[in-house]
Every structure is written in structure tokens, then in C-alpha cells.
N, C-alpha and C. Protein backbone atom coordinates (compact mmCIF):
# COMPACT_ATOMS: atom_id res chain seq x y z
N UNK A 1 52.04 -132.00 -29.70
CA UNK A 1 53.04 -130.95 -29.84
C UNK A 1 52.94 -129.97 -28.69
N UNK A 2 52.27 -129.30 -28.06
CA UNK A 2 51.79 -128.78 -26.69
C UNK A 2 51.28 -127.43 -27.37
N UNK A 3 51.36 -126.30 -26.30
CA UNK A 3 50.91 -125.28 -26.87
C UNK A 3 51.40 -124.33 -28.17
N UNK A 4 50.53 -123.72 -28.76
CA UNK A 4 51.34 -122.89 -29.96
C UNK A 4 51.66 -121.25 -29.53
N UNK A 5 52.42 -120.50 -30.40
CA UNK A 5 51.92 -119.08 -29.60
C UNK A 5 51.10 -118.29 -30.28
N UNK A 6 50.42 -117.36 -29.69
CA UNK A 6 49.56 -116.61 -30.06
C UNK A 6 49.91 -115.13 -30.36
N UNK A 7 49.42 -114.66 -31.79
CA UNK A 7 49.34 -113.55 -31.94
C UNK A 7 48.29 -112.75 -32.66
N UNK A 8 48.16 -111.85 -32.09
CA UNK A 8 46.87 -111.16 -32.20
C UNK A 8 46.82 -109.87 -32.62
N UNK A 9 46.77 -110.26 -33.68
CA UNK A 9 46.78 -109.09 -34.97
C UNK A 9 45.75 -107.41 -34.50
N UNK A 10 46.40 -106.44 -34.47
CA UNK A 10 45.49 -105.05 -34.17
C UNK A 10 44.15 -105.08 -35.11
N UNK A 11 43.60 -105.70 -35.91
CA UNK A 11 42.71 -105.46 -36.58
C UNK A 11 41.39 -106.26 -35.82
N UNK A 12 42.27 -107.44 -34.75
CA UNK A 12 41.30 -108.13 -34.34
C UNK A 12 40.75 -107.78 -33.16
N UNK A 13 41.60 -106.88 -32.58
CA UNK A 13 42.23 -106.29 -31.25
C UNK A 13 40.46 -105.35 -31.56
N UNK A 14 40.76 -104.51 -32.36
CA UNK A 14 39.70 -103.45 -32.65
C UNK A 14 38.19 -104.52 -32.62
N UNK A 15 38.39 -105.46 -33.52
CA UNK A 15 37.14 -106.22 -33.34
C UNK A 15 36.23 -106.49 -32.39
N UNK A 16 37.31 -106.99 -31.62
CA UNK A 16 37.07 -107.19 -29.82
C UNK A 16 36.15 -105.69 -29.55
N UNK A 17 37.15 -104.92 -29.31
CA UNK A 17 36.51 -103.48 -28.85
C UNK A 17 35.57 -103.21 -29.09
N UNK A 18 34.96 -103.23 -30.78
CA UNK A 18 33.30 -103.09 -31.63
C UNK A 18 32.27 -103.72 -30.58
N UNK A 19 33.06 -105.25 -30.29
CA UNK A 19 31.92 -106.10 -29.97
C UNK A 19 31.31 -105.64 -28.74
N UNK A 20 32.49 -105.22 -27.72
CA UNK A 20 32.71 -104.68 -26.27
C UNK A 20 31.47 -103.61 -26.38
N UNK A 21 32.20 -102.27 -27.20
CA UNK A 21 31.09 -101.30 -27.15
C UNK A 21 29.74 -101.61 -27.00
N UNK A 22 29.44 -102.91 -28.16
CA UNK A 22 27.88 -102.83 -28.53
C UNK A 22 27.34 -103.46 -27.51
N UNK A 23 28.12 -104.52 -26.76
CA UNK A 23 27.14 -105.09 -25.96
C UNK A 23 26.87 -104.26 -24.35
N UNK A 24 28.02 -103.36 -24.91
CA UNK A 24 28.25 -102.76 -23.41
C UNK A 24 26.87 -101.51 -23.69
N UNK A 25 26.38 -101.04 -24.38
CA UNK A 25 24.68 -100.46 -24.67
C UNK A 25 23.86 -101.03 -24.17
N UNK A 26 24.07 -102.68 -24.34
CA UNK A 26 22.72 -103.44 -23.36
C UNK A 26 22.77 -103.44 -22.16
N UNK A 27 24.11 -104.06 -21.45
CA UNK A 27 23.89 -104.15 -20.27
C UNK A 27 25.70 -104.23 -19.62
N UNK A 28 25.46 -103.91 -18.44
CA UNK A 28 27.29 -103.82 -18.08
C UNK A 28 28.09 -105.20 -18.14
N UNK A 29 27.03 -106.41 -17.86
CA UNK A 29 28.28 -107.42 -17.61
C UNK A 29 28.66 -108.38 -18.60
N UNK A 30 27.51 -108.03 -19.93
CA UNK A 30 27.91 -108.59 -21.46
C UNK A 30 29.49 -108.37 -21.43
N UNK A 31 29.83 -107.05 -21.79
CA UNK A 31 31.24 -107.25 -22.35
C UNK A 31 32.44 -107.99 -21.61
N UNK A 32 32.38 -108.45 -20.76
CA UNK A 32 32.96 -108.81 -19.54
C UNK A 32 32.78 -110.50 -19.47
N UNK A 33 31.45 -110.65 -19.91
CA UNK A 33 31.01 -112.15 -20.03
C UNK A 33 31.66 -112.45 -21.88
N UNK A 34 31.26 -111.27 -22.66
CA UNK A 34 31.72 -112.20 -24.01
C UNK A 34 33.64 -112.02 -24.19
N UNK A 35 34.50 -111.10 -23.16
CA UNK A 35 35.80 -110.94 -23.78
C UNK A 35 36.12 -112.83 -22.67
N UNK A 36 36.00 -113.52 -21.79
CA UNK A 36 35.95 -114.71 -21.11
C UNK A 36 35.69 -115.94 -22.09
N UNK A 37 34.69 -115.59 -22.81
CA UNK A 37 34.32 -116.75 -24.36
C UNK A 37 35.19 -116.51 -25.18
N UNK A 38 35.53 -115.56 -25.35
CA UNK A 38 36.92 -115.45 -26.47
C UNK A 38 37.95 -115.72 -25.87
N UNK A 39 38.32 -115.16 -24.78
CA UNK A 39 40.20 -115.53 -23.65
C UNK A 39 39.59 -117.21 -23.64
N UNK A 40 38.79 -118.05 -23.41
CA UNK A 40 38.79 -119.48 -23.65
C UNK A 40 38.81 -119.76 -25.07
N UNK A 41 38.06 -118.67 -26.13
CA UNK A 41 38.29 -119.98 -27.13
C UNK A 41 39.53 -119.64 -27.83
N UNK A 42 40.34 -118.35 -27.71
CA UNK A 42 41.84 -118.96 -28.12
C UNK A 42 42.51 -119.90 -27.29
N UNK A 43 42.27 -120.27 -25.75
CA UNK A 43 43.30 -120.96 -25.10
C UNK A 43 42.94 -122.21 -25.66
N UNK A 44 41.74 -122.43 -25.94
CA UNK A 44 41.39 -123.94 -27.29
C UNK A 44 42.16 -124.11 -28.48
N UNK A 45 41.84 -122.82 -28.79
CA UNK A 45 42.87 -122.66 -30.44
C UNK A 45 44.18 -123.23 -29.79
N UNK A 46 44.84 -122.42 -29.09
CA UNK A 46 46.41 -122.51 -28.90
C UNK A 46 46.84 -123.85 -28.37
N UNK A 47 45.75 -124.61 -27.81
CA UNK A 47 45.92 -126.27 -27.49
C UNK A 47 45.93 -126.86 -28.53
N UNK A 48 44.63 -127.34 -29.72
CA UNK A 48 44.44 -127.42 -30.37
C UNK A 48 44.13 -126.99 -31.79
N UNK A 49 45.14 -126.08 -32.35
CA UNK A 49 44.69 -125.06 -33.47
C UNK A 49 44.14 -125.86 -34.53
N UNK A 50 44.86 -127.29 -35.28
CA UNK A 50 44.02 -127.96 -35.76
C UNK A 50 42.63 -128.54 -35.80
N UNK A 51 42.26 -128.65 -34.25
CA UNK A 51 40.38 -128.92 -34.75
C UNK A 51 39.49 -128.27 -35.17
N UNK A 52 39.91 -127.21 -35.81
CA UNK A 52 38.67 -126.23 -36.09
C UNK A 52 39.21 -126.45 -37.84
N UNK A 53 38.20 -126.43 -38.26
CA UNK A 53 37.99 -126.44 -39.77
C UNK A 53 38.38 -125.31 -40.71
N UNK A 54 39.21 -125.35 -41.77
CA UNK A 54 39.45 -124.44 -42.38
C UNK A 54 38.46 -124.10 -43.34
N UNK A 55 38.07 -122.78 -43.42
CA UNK A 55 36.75 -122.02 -44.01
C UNK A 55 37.26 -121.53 -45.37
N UNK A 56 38.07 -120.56 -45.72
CA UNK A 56 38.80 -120.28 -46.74
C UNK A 56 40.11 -119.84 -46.79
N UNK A 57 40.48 -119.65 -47.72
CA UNK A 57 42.09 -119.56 -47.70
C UNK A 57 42.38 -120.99 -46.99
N UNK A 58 43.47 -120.48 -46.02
CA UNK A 58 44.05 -121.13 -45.05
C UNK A 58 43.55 -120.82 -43.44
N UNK A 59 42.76 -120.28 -43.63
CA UNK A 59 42.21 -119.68 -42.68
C UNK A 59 41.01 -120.63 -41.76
N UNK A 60 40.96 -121.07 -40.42
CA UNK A 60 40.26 -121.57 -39.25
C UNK A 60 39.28 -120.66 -38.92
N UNK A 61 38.31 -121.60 -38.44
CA UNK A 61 37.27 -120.77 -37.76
C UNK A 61 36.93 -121.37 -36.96
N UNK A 62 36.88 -120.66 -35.70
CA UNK A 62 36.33 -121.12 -34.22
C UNK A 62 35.01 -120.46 -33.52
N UNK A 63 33.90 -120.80 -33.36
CA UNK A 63 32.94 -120.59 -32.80
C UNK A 63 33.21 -120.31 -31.44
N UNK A 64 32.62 -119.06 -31.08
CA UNK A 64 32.74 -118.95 -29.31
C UNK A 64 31.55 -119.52 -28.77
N UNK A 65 31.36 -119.97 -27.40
CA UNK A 65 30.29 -120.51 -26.66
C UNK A 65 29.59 -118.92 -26.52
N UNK A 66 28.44 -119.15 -26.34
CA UNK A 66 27.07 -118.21 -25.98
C UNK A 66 26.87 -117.29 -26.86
N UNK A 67 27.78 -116.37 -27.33
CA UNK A 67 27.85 -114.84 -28.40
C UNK A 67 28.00 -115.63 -30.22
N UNK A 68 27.38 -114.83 -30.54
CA UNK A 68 27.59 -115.41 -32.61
C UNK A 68 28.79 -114.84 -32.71
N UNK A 69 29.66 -114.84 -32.17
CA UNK A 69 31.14 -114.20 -32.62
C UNK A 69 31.81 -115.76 -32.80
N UNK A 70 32.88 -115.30 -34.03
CA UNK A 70 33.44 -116.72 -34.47
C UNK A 70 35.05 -116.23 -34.33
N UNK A 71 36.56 -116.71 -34.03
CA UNK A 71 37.83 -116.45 -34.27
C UNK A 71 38.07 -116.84 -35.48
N UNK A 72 38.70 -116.24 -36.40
CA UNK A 72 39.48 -116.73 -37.63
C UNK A 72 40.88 -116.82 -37.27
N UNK A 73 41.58 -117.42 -37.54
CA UNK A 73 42.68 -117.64 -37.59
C UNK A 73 43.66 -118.37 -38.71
N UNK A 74 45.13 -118.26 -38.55
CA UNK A 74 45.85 -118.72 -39.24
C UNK A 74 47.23 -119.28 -38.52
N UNK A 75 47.86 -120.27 -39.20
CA UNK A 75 48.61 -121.16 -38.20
C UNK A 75 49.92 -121.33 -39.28
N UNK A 76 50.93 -120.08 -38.71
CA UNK A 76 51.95 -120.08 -39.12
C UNK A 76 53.47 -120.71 -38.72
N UNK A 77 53.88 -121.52 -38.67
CA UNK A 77 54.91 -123.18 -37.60
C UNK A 77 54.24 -122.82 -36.62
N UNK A 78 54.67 -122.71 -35.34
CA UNK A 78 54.22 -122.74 -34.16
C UNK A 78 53.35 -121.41 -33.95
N UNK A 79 52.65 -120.51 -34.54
CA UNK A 79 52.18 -119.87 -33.84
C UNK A 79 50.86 -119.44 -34.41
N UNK A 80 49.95 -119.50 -33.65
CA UNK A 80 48.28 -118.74 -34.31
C UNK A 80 48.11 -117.52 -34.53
N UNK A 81 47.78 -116.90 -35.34
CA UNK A 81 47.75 -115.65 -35.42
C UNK A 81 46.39 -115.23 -35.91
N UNK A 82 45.72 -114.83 -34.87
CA UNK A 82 44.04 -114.60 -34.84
C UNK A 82 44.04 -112.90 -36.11
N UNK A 83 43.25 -113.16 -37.20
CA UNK A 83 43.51 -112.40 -37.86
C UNK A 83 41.73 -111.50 -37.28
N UNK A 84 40.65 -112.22 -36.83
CA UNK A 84 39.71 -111.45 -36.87
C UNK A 84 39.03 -112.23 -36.06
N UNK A 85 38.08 -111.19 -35.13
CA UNK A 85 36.63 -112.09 -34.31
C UNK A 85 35.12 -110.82 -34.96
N UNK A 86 34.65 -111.90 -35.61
CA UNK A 86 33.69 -111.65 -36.40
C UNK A 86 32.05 -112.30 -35.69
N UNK A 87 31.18 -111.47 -36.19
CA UNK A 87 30.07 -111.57 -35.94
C UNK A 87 29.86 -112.58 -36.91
N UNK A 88 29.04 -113.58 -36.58
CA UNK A 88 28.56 -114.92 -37.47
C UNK A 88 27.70 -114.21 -38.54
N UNK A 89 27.17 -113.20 -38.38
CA UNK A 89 25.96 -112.86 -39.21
C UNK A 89 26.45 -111.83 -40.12
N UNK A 90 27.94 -111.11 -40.09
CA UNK A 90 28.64 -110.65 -41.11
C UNK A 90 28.78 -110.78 -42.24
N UNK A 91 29.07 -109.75 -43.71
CA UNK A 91 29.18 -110.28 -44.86
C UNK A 91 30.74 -110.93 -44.84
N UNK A 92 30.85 -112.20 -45.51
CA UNK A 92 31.71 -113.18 -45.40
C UNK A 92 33.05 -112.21 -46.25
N UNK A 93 32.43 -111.44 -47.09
CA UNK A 93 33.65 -110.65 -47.51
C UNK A 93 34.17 -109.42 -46.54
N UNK A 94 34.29 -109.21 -45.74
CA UNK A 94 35.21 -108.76 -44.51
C UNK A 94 36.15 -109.79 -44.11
N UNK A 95 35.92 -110.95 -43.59
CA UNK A 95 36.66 -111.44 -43.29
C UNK A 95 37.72 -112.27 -44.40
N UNK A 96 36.89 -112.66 -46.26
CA UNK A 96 37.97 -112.64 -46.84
C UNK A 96 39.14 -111.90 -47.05
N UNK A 97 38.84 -110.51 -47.08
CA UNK A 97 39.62 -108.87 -46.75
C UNK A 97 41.03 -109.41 -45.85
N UNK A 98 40.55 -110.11 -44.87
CA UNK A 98 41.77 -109.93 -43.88
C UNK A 98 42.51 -110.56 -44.38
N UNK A 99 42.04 -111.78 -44.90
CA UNK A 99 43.07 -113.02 -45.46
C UNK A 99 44.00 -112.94 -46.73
């Protein structure tokens, strides 16, 4: 089918930012290195939104390379709509919340 489109919900938008802040305490080029693992793993999602496994609801989850941050998503006709990027080590009820 080719690519889907992407939309990216403000709640996830903020997520991003949390993650940004915290790593940006350790050192300057974390946040910079983990927002690159996420801009790749939606351009994965949006190739492929089906290979990632649905967790609950209707809802996908995509693992980023290097950081415990995971994408949730949801795949409405053509378009993904990243509802949250979550820390792997989060209580799982936040991210039911979004859904």
C-alpha cells in the first residue's frame, strides 16, 4: 500500500519534550541522539504500521533502537496516529489513559 500519514497527537508531542528534558540533565547530545530513534521509528511505523504488534485496545507498540522509549500508536484508514512515546518502565496504566 506505500506510505500512511502521520499524526501526532499533542499529548505525545509533550512526551517527546519530558524525555528531551531528562536526558538533556545528563548530557547535551542524548536528546538529539534519542529525538533521531524516534524520527526513524515512526518513518518504520508509516512504512509498515502493521508489523508491530498490537498491545491493547487497538493500539501498536513500537520499540525505539538504543532508549527504553516505546511509540504507541493507532491506525486509522490511511493514517497513524502516534497517541504516546512512553518509557518502557512506565505504569502500563498511562498509556491505557490515552487509548
Amino acid at each position: 500500500m506505500g506510505y500512511y500519514n502521520i499524526t501526532i497527537l499533542p499529548s505525545a508531542h509533550q512526551d517527546m519534550r519530558e524525555a528531551r528534558v531528562w536526558y538533556r540533565q545528563h548530557t547535551e547530545d542524548l536528546p538529539k541522539r534519542l529525538m533521531q530513534q524516534i524520527r526513524l521509528g515512526i518513518a518504520k511505523i508509516r512504512a509498515t504500521p502493521f508489523a508491530y504488534a498490537i498491545r491493547y485496545k487497538e493500539v501498536h507498540i513500537a520499540n525505539i533502537n538504543i532508549f527504553p522509549y516505546a511509540i504507541h500508536y493507532l491506525i486509522v484508514e490511511d493514517t497513524v496516529v502516534v497517541i504516546g512515546v512512553f518509557h518502557t518502565a512506565i505504569n502500563p496504566e498511562k498509556w491505557k489513559y490515552r487509548a
